[in-house]
Protein backbone atom coordinates (compact mmCIF):
# COMPACT_ATOMS: atom_id res chain seq x y z
CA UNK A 1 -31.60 -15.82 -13.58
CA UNK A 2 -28.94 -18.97 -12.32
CA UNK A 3 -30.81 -18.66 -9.41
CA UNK A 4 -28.16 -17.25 -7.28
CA UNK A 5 -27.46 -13.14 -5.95
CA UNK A 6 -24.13 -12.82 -7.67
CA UNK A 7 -24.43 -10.82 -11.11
CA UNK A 8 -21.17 -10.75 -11.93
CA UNK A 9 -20.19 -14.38 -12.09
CA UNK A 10 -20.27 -14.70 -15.75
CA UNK A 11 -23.46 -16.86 -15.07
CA UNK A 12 -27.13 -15.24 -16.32
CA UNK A 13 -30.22 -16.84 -17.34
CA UNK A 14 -29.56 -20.85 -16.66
CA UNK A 15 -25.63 -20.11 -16.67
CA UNK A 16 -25.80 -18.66 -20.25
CA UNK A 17 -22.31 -17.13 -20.04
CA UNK A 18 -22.00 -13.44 -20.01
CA UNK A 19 -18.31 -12.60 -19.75
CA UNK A 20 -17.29 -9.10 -17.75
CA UNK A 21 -14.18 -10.17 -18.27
CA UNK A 22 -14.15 -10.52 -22.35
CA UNK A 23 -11.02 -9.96 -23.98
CA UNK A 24 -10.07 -7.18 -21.19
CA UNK A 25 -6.20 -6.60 -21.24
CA UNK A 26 -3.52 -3.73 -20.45
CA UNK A 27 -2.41 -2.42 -23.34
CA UNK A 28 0.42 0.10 -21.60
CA UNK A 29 1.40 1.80 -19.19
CA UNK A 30 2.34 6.32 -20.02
CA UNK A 31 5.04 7.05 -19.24
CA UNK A 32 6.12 3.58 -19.45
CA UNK A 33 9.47 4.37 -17.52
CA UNK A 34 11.08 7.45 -15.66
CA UNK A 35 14.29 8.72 -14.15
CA UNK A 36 15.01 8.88 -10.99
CA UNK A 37 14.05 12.11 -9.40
CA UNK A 38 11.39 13.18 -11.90
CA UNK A 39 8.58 10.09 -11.01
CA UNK A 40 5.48 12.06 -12.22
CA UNK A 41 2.67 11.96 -9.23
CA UNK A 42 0.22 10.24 -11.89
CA UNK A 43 0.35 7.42 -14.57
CA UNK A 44 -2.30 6.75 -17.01
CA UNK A 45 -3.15 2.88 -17.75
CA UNK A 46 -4.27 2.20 -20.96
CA UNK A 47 -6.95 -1.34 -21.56
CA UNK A 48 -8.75 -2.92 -24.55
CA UNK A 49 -11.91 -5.36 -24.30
CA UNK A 50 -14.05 -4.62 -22.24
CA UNK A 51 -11.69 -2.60 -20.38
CA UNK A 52 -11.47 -1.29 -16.91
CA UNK A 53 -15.07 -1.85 -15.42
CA UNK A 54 -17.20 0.17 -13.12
CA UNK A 55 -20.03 -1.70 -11.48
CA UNK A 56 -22.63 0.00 -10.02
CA UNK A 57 -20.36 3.00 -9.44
CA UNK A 58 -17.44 0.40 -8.20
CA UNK A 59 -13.82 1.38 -9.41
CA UNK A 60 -11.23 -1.01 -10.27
CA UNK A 61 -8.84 -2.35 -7.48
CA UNK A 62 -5.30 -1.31 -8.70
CA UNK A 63 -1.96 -2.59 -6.75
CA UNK A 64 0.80 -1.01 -6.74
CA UNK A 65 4.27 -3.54 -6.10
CA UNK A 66 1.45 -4.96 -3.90
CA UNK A 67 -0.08 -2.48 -2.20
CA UNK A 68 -3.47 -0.83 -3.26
CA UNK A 69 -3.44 2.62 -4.24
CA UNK A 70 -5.50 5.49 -5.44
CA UNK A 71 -7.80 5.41 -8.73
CA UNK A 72 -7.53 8.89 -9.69
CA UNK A 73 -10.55 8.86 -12.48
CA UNK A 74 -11.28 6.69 -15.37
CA UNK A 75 -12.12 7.57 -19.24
CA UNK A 76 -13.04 6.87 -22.75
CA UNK A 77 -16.14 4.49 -20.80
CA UNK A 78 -18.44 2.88 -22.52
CA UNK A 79 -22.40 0.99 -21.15
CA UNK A 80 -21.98 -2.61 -20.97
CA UNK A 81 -25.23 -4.41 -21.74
CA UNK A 82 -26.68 -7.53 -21.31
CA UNK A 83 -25.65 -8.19 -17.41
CA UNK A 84 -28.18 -7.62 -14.13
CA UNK A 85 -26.08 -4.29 -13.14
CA UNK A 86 -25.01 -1.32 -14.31
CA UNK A 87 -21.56 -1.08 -15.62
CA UNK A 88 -19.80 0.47 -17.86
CA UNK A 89 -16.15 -0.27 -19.48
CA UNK A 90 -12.79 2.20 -19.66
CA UNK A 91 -10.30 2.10 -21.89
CA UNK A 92 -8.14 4.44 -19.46
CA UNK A 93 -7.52 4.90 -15.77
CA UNK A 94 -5.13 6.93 -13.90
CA UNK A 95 -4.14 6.15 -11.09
CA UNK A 96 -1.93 8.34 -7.89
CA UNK A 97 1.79 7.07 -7.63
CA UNK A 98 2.40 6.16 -4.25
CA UNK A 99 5.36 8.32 -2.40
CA UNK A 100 7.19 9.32 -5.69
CA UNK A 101 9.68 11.21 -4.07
CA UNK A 102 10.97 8.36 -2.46
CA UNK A 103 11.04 5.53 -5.10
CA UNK A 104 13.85 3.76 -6.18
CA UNK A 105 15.16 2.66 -9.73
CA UNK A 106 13.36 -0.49 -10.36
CA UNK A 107 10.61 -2.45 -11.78
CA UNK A 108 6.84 -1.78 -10.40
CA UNK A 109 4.14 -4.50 -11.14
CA UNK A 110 0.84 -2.48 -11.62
CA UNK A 111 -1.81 -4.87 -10.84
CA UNK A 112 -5.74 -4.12 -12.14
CA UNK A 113 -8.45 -6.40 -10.46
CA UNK A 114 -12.13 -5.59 -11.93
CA UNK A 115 -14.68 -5.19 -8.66
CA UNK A 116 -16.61 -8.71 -10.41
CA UNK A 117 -16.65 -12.14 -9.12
CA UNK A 118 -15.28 -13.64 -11.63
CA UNK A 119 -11.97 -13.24 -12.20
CA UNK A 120 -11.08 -10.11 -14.41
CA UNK A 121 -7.65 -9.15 -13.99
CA UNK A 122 -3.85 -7.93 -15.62
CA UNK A 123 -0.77 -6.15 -14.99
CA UNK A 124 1.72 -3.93 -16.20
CA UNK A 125 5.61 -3.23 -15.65
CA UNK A 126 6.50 0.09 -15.04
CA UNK A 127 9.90 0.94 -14.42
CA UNK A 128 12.05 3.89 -12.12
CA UNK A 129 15.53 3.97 -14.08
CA UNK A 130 18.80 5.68 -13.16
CA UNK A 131 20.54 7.83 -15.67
CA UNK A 132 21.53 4.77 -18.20
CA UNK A 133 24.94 4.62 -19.68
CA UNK A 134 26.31 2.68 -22.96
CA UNK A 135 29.65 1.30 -23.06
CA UNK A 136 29.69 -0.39 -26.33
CA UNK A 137 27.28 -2.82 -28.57
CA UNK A 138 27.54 -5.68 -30.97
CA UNK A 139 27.70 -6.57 -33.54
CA UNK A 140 29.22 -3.59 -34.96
CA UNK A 141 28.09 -4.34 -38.89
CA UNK A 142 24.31 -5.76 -39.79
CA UNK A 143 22.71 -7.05 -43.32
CA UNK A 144 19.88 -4.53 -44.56
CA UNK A 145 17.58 -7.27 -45.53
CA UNK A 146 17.42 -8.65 -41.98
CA UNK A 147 15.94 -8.76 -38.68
CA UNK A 148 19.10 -8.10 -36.20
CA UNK A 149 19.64 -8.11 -32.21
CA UNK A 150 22.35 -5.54 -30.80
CA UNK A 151 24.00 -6.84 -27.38
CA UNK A 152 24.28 -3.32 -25.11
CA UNK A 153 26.32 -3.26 -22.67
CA UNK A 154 26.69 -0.21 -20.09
CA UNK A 155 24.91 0.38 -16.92
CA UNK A 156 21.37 1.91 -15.59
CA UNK A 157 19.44 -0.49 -17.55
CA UNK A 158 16.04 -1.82 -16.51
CA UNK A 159 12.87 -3.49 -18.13
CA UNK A 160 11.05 -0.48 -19.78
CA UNK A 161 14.20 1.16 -20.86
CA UNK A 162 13.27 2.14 -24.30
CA UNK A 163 16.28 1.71 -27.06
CA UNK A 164 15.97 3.26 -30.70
CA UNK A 165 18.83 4.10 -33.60
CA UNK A 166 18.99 7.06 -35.47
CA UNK A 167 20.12 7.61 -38.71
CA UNK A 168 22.50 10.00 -39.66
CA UNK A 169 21.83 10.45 -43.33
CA UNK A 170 18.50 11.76 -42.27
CA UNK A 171 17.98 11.56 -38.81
CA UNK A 172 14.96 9.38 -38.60
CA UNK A 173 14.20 7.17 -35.76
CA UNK A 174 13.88 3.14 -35.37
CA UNK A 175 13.09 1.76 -32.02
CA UNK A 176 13.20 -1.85 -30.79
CA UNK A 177 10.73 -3.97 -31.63
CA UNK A 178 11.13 -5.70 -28.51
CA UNK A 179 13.92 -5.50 -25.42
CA UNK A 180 15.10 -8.49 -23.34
CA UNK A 181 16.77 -7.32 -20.14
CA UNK A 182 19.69 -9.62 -18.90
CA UNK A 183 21.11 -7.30 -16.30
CA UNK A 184 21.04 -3.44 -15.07
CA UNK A 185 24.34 -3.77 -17.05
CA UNK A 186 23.40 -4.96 -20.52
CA UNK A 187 20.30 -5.36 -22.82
CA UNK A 188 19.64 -7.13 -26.26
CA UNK A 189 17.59 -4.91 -28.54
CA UNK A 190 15.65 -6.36 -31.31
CA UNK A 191 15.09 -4.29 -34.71
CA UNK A 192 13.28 -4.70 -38.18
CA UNK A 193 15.49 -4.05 -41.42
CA UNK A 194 17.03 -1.45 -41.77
CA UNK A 195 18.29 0.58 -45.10
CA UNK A 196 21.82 0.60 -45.58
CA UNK A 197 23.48 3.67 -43.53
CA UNK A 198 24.95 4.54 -39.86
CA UNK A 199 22.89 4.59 -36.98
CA UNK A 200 23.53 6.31 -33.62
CA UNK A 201 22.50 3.86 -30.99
CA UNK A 202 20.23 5.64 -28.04
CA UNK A 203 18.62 3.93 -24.56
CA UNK A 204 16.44 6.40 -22.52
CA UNK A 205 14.80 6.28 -18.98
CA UNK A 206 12.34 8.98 -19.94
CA UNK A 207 13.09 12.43 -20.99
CA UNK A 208 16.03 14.09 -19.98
CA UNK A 209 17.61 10.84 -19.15
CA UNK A 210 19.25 9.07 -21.84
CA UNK A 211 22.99 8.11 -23.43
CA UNK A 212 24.04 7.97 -27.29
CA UNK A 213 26.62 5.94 -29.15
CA UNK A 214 27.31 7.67 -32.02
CA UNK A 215 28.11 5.01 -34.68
CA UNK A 216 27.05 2.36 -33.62
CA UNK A 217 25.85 0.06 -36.01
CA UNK A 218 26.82 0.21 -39.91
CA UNK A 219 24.23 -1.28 -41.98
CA UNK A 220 25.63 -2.80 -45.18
CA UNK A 221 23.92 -3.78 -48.16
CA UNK A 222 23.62 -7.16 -49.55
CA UNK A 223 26.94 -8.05 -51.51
């Protein structure tokens, strides 16, 4: 070996690297927001790589807005090979909310450390939203050919508030394909093309917590 007792430095066999760590990232966080007054008591982290590791039978270190909290059980885990210990790698973990009758709306950094030397870690944003309200959007009119941002304005708003339209020729769903929050009152939304037709704007906070604009974006078709 590198002639030293750490086997989870990413150093083996004269410092041939052997990465822990490789490619390990949180991939989500379910639910990835909630209202007010329904905070479940568990969320479930998702990772990819080689996940969330457990080395020789040592969990993951997971803060909570800074504070370490409890790692409820890990799954979908997988033998890693080719290190001095045993381990194995997760590609979920859930983990105990801390107090979550007592949270407030707001944004939650959820912080995963790997128990290995080297150093192996992410995080996540979950978020605690009130009930959201929309007061209006813009633009009012987009081009179906083309990408398009809506500016939401209202109130309850906050960084995992999830925003999709809904058509009212058939009622299919589009969400975002990404959200930029400027303030708890207003939002951009970013969609793909759409197909000419009306769309009901929606922005959620989890289920059973949500506001609709009916009409709110006409999508015209290229003149």
């Amino acid at each position: 070996d590198d002639n030293n007792a750490d086997n989870t430095d990413g150093c083996l066999m004269t410092c041939e690297t052997f990465d822990f760590c490789e490619g390990f990232a949180i991939t989500g966080v379910e639910p990835p927001v909630t209202c007010v007054g329904a905070i479940p008591s568990q969320l479930t982290i998702g990772g990819t790589g080689r996940g969330f590791l457990v080395i020789e039978g040592a969990l993951p270190t997971v803060l909570f807005d800074g504070a370490a909290v409890n790692v409820a059980s890990v799954a979908d885990c997988e033998p890693i090979y080719g290190g001095f210990v045993t381990a194995e790698g997760c590609r979920e973990m859930v983990i105990d909310v801390p107090n979550p009758g007592t949270l407030g709306a707001g944004d939650y950094v959820i912080e995963v450390i790997n128990p290995i030397t080297q150093d192996c870690r992410d995080q996540v944003v979950w978020s605690v939203g009130p009930q959201p309200q929309i007061s209006g959007s813009n633009p009012p009119q987009v081009c179906a050919d083309l990408e398009f941002t809506l500016t939401i304005d209202g109130s309850g708003f906050v960084g995992a508030t999830s925003v999709w339209l809904t058509s009212q020729a058939d009622a299919s769903q589009s969400f975002a394909t990404s959200t930029n929050l400027l303030s708890a009152n207003q939002l951009e939304a970013t969609f793909a093309a759409l197909v000419p037709g009306t769309y009901d704007l929606t922005v959620s906070n989890g289920p059973g917590c949500d506001d609709t604009l009916v009409a709110a974006v006409e999508v015209l078709p290229r003149p």
